[in-house]
PDB file of N, CA and C in Angstrom:
ATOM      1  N   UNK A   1    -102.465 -49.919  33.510  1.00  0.00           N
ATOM      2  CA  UNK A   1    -101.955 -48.945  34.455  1.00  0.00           C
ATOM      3  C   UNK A   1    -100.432 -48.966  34.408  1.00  0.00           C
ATOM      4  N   UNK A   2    -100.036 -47.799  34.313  1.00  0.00           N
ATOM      5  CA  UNK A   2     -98.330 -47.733  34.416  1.00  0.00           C
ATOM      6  C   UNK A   2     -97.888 -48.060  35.493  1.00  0.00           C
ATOM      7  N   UNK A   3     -96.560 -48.129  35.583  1.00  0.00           N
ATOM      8  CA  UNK A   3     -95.938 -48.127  37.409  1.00  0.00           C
ATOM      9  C   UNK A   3     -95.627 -46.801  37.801  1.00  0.00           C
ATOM     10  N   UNK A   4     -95.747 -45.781  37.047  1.00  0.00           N
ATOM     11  CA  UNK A   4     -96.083 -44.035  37.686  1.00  0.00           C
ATOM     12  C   UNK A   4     -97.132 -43.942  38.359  1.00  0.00           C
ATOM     13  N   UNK A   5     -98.249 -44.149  37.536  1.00  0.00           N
ATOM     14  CA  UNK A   5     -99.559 -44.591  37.929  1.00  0.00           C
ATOM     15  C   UNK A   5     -99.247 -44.937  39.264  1.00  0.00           C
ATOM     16  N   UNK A   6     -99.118 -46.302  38.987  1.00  0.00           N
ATOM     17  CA  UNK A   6     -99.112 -46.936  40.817  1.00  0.00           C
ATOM     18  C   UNK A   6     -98.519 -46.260  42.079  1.00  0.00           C
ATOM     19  N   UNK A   7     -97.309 -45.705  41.275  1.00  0.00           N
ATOM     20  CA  UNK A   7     -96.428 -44.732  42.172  1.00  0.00           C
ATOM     21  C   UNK A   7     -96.808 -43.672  42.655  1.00  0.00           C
ATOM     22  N   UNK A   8     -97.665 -42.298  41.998  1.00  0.00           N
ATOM     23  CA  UNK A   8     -98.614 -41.700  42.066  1.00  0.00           C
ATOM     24  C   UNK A   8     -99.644 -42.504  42.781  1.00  0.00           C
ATOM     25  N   UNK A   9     -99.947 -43.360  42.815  1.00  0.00           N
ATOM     26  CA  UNK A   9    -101.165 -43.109  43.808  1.00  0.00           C
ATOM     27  C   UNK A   9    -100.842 -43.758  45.414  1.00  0.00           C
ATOM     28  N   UNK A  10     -99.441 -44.578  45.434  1.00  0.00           N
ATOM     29  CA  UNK A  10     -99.066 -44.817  46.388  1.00  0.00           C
ATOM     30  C   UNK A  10     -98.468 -43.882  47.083  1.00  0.00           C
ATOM     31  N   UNK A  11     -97.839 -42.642  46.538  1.00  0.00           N
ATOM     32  CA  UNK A  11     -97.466 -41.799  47.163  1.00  0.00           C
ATOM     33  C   UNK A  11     -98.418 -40.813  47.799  1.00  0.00           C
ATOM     34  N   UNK A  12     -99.450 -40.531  46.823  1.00  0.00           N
ATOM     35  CA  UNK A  12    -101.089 -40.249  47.417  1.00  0.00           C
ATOM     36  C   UNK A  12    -101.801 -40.885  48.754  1.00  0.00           C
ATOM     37  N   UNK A  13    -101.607 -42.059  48.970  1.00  0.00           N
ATOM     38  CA  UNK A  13    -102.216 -43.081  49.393  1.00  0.00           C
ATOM     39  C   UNK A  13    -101.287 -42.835  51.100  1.00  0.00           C
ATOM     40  N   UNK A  14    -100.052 -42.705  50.680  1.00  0.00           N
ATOM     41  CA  UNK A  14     -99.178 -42.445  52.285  1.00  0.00           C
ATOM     42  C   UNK A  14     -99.500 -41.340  52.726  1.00  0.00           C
ATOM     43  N   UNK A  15     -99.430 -40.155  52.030  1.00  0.00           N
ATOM     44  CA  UNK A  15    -100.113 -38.727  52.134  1.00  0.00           C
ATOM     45  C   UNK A  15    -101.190 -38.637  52.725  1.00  0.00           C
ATOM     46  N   UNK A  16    -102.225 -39.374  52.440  1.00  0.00           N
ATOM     47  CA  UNK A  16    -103.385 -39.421  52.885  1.00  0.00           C
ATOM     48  C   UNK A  16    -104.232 -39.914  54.395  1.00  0.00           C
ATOM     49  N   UNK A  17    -103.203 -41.146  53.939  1.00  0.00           N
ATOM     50  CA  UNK A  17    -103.575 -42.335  55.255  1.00  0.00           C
ATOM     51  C   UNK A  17    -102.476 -42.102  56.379  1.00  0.00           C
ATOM     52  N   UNK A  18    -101.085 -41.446  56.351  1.00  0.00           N
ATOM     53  CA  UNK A  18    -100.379 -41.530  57.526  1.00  0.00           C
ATOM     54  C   UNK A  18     -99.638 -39.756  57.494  1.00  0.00           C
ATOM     55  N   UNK A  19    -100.607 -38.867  56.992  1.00  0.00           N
ATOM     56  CA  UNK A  19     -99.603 -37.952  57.030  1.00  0.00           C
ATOM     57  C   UNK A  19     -99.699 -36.974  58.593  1.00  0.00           C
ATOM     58  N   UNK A  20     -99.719 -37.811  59.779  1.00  0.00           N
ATOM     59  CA  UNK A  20     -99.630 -37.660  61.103  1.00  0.00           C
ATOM     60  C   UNK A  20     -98.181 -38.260  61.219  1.00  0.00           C
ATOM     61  N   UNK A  21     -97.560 -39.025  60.642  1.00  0.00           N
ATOM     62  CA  UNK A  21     -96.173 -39.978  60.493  1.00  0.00           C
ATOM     63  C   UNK A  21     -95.656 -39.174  59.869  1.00  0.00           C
ATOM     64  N   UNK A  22     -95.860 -39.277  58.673  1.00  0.00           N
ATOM     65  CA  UNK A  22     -95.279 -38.756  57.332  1.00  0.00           C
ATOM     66  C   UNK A  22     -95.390 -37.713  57.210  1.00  0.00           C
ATOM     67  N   UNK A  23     -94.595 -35.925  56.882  1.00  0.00           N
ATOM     68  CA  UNK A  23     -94.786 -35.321  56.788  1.00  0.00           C
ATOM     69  C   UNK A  23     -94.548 -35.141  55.037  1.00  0.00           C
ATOM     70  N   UNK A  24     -93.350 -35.155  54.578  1.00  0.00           N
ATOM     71  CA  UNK A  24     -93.364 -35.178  53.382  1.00  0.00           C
ATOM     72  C   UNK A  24     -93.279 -36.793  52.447  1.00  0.00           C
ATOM     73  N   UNK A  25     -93.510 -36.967  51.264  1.00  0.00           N
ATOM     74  CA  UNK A  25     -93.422 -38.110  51.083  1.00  0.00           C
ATOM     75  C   UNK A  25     -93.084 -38.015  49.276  1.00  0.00           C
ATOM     76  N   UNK A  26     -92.047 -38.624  49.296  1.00  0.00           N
ATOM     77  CA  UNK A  26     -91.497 -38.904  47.645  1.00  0.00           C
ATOM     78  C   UNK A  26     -91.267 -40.143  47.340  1.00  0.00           C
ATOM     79  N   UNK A  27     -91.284 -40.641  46.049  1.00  0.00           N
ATOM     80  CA  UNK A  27     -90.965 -41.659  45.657  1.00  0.00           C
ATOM     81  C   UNK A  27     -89.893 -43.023  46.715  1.00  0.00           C
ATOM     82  N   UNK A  28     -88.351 -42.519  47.163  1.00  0.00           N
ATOM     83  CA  UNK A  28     -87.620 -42.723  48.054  1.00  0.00           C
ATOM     84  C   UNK A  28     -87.488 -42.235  49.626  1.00  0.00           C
ATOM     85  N   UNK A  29     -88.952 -42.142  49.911  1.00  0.00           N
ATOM     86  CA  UNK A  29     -89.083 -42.224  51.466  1.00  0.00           C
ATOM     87  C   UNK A  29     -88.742 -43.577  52.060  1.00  0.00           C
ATOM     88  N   UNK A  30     -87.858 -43.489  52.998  1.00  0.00           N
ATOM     89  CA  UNK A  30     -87.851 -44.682  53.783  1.00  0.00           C
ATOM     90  C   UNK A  30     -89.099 -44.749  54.782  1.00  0.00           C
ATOM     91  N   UNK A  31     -90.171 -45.425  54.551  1.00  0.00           N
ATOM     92  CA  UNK A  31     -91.489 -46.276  55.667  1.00  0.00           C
ATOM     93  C   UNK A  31     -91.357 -46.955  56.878  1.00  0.00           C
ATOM     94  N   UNK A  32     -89.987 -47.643  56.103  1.00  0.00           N
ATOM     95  CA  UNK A  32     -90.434 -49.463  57.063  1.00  0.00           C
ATOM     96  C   UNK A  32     -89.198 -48.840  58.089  1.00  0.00           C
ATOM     97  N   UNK A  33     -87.986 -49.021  57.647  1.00  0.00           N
ATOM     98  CA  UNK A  33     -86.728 -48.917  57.976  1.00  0.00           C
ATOM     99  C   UNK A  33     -86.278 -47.697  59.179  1.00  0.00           C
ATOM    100  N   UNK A  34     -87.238 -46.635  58.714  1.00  0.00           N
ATOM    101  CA  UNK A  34     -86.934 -45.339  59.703  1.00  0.00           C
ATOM    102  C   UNK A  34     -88.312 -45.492  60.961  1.00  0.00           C
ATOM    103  N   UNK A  35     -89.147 -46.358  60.694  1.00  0.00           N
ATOM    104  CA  UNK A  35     -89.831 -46.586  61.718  1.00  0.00           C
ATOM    105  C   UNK A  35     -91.366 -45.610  61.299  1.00  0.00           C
ATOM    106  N   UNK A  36     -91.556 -45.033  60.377  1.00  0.00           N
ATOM    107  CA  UNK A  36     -92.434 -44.070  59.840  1.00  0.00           C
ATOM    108  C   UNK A  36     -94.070 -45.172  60.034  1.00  0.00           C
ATOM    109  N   UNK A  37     -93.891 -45.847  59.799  1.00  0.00           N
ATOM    110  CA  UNK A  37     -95.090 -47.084  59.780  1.00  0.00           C
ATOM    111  C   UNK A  37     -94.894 -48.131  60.321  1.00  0.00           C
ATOM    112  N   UNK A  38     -95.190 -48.294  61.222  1.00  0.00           N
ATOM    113  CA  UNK A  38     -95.340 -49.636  62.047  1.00  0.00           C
ATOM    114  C   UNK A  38     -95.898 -50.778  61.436  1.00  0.00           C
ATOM    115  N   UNK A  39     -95.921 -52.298  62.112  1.00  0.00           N
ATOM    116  CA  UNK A  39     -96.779 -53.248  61.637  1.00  0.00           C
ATOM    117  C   UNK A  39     -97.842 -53.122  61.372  1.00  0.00           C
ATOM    118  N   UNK A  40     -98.386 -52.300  61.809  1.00  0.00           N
ATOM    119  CA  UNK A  40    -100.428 -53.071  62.236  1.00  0.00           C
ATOM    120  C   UNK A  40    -100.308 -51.372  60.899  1.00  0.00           C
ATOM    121  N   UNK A  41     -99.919 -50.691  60.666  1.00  0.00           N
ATOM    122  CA  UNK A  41     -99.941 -49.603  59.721  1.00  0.00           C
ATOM    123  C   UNK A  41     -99.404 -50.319  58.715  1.00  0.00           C
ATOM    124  N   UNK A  42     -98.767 -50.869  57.945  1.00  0.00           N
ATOM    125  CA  UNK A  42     -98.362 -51.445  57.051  1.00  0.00           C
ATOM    126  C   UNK A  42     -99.490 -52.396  56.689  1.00  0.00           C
ATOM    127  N   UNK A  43     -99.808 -53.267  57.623  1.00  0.00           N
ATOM    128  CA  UNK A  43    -100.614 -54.445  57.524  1.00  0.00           C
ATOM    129  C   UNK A  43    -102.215 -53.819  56.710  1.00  0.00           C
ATOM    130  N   UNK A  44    -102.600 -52.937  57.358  1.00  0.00           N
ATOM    131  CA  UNK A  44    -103.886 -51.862  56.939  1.00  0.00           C
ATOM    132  C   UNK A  44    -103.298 -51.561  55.449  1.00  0.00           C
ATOM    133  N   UNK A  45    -101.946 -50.419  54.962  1.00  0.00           N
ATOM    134  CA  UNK A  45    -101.730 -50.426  53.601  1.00  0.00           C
ATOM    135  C   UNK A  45    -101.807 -51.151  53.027  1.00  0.00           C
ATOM    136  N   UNK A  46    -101.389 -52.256  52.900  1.00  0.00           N
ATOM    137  CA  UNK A  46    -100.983 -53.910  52.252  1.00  0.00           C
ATOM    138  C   UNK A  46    -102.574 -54.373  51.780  1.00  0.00           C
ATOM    139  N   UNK A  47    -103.570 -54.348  52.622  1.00  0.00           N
ATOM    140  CA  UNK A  47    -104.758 -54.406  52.683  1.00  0.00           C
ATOM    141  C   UNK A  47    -105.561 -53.724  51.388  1.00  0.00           C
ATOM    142  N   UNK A  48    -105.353 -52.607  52.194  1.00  0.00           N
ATOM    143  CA  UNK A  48    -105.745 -51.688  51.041  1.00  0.00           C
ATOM    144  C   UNK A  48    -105.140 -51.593  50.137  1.00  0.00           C
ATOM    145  N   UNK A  49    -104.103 -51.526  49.587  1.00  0.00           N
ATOM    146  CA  UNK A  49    -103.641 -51.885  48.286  1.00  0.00           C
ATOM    147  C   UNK A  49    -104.046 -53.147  47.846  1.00  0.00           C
ATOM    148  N   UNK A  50    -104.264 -54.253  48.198  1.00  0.00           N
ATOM    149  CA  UNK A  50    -104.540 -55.371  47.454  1.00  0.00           C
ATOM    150  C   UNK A  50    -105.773 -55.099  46.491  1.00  0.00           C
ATOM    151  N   UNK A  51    -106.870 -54.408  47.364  1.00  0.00           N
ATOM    152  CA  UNK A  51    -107.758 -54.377  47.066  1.00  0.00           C
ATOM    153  C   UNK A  51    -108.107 -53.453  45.928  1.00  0.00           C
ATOM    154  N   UNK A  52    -107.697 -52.027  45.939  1.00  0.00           N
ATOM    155  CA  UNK A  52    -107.642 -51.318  45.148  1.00  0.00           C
ATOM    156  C   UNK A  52    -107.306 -51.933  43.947  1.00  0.00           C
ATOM    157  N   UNK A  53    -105.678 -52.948  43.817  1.00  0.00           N
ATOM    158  CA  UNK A  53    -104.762 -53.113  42.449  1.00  0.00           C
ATOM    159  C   UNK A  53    -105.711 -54.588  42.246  1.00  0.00           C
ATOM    160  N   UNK A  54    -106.517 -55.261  42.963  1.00  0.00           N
ATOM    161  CA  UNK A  54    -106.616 -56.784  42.996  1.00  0.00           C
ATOM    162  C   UNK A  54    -105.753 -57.464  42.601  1.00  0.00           C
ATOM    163  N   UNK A  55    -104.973 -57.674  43.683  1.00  0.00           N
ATOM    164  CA  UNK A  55    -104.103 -58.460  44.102  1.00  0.00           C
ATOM    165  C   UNK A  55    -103.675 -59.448  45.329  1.00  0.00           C
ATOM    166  N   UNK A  56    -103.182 -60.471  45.210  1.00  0.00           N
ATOM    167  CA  UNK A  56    -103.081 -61.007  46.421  1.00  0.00           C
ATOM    168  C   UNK A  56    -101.431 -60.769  46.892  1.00  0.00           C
ATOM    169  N   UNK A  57    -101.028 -60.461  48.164  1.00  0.00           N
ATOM    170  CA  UNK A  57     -99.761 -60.403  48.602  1.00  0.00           C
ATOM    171  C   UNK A  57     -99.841 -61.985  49.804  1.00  0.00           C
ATOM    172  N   UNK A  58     -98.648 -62.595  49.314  1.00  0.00           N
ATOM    173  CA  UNK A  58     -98.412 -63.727  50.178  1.00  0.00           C
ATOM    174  C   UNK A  58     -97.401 -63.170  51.437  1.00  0.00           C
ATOM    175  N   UNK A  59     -97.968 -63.778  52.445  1.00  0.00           N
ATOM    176  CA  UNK A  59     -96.938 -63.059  53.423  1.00  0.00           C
ATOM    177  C   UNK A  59     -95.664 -63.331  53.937  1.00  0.00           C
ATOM    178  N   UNK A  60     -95.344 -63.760  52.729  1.00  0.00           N
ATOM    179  CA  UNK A  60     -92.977 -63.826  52.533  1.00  0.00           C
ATOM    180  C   UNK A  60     -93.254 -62.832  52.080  1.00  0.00           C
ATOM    181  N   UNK A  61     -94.196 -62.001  51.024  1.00  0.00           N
ATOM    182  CA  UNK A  61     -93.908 -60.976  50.303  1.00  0.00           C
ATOM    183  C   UNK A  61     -93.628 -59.806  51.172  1.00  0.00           C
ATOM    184  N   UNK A  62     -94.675 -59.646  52.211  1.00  0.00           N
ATOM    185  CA  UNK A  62     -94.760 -58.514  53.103  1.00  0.00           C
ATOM    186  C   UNK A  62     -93.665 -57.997  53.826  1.00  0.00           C
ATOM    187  N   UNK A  63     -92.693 -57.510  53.384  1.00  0.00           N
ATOM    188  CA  UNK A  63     -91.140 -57.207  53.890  1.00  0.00           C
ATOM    189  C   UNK A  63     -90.713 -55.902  53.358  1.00  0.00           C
ATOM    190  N   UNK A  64     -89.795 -54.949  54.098  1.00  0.00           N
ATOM    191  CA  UNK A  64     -89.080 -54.132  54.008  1.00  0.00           C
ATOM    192  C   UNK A  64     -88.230 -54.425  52.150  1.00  0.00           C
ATOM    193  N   UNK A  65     -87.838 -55.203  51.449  1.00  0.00           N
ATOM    194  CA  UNK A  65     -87.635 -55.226  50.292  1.00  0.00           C
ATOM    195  C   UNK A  65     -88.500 -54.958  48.932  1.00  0.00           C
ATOM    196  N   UNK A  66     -90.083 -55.002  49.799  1.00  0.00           N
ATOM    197  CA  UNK A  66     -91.451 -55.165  49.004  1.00  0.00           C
ATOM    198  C   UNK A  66     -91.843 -53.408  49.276  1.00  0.00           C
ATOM    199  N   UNK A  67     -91.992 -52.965  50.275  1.00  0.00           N
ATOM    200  CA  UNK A  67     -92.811 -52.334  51.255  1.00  0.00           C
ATOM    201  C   UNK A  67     -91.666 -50.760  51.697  1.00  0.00           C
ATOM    202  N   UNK A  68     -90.189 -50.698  51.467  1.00  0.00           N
ATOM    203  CA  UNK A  68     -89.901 -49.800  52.499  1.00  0.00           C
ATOM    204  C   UNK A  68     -90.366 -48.318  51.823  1.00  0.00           C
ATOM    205  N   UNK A  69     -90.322 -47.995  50.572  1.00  0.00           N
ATOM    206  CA  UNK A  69     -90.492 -46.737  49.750  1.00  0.00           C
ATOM    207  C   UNK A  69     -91.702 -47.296  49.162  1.00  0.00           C
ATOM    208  N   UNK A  70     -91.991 -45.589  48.744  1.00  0.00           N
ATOM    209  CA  UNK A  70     -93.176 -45.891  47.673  1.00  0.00           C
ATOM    210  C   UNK A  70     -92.960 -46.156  46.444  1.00  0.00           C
ATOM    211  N   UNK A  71     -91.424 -45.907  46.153  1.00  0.00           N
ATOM    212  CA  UNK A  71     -91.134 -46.687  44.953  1.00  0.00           C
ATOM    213  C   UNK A  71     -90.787 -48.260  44.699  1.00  0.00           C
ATOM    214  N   UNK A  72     -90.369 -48.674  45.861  1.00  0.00           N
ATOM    215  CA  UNK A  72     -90.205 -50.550  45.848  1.00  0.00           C
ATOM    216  C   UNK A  72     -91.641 -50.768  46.381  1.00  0.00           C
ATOM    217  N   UNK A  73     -92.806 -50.126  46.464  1.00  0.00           N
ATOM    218  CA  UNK A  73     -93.892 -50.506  46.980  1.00  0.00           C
ATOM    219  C   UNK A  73     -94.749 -50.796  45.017  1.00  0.00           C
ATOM    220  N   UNK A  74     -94.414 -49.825  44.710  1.00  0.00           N
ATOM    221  CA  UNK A  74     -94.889 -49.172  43.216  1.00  0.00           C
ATOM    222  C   UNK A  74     -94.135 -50.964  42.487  1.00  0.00           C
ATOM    223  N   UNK A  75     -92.934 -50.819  42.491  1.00  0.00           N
ATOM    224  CA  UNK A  75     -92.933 -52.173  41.844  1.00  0.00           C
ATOM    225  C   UNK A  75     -93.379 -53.379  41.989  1.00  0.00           C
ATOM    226  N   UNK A  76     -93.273 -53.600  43.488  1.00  0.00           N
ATOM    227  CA  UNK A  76     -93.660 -54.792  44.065  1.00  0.00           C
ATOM    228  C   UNK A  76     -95.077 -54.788  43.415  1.00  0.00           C
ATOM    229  N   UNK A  77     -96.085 -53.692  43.283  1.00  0.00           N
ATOM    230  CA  UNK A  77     -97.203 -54.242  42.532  1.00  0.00           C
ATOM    231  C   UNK A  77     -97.084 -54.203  41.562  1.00  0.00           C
ATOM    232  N   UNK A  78     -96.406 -53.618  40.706  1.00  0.00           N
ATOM    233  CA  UNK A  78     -96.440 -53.603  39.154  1.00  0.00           C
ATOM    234  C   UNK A  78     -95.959 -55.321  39.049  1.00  0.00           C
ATOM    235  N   UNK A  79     -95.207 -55.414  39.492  1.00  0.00           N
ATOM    236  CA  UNK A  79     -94.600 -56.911  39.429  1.00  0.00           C
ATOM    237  C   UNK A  79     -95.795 -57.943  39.607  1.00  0.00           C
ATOM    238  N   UNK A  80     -96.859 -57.641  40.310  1.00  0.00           N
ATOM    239  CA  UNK A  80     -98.022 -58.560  40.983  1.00  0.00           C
ATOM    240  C   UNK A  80     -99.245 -58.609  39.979  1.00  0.00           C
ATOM    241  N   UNK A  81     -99.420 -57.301  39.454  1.00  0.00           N
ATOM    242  CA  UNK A  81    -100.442 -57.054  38.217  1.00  0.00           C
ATOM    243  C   UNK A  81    -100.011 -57.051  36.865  1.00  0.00           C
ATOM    244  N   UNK A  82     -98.579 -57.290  36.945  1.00  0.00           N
ATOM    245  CA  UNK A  82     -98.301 -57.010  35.251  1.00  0.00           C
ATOM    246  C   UNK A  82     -98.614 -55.968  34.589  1.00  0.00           C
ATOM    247  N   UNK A  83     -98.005 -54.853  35.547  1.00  0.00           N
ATOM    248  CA  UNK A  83     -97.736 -53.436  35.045  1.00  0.00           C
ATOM    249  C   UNK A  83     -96.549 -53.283  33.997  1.00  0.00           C
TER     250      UNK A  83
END
């Protein structure tokens, strides 16, 4: 899987699951930072992404540096699966 791939479907994936929050969503949406997703909403993505990419996220990982766009979200797993 590429990290477009991942990116594409994470950007899918916000679209889908929070677009009551989110109205539009690109690669460089701010999530965490503008308040767009809360904890217990993040915590549910994180979830579900593990599962989808099988992966485990340790929770130092779970941070605004990992998590705030769908593009530092896109790496943070490419980085985890060896995309």
């Amino acid at each position: 899987m590429t990290k477009q791939e991942i990116l594409d479907y994470v950007i899918n994936y916000v679209k889908e699951h929070f677009n009551e929050q989110v109205k539009e969503v690109n690669a460089d949406t701010k999530l965490l930072s503008t308040r767009l997703l809360d904890s217990i909403s993040t915590l549910h993505m994180v979830s579900d992404l593990e599962e989808h990419f099988k992966f485990d996220a340790e929770a130092h990982e779970v941070n605004p540096d990992n998590l705030d766009s769908p593009a530092q979200i896109a790496n943070y797993i490419s980085g985890k699966i060896g995309a």
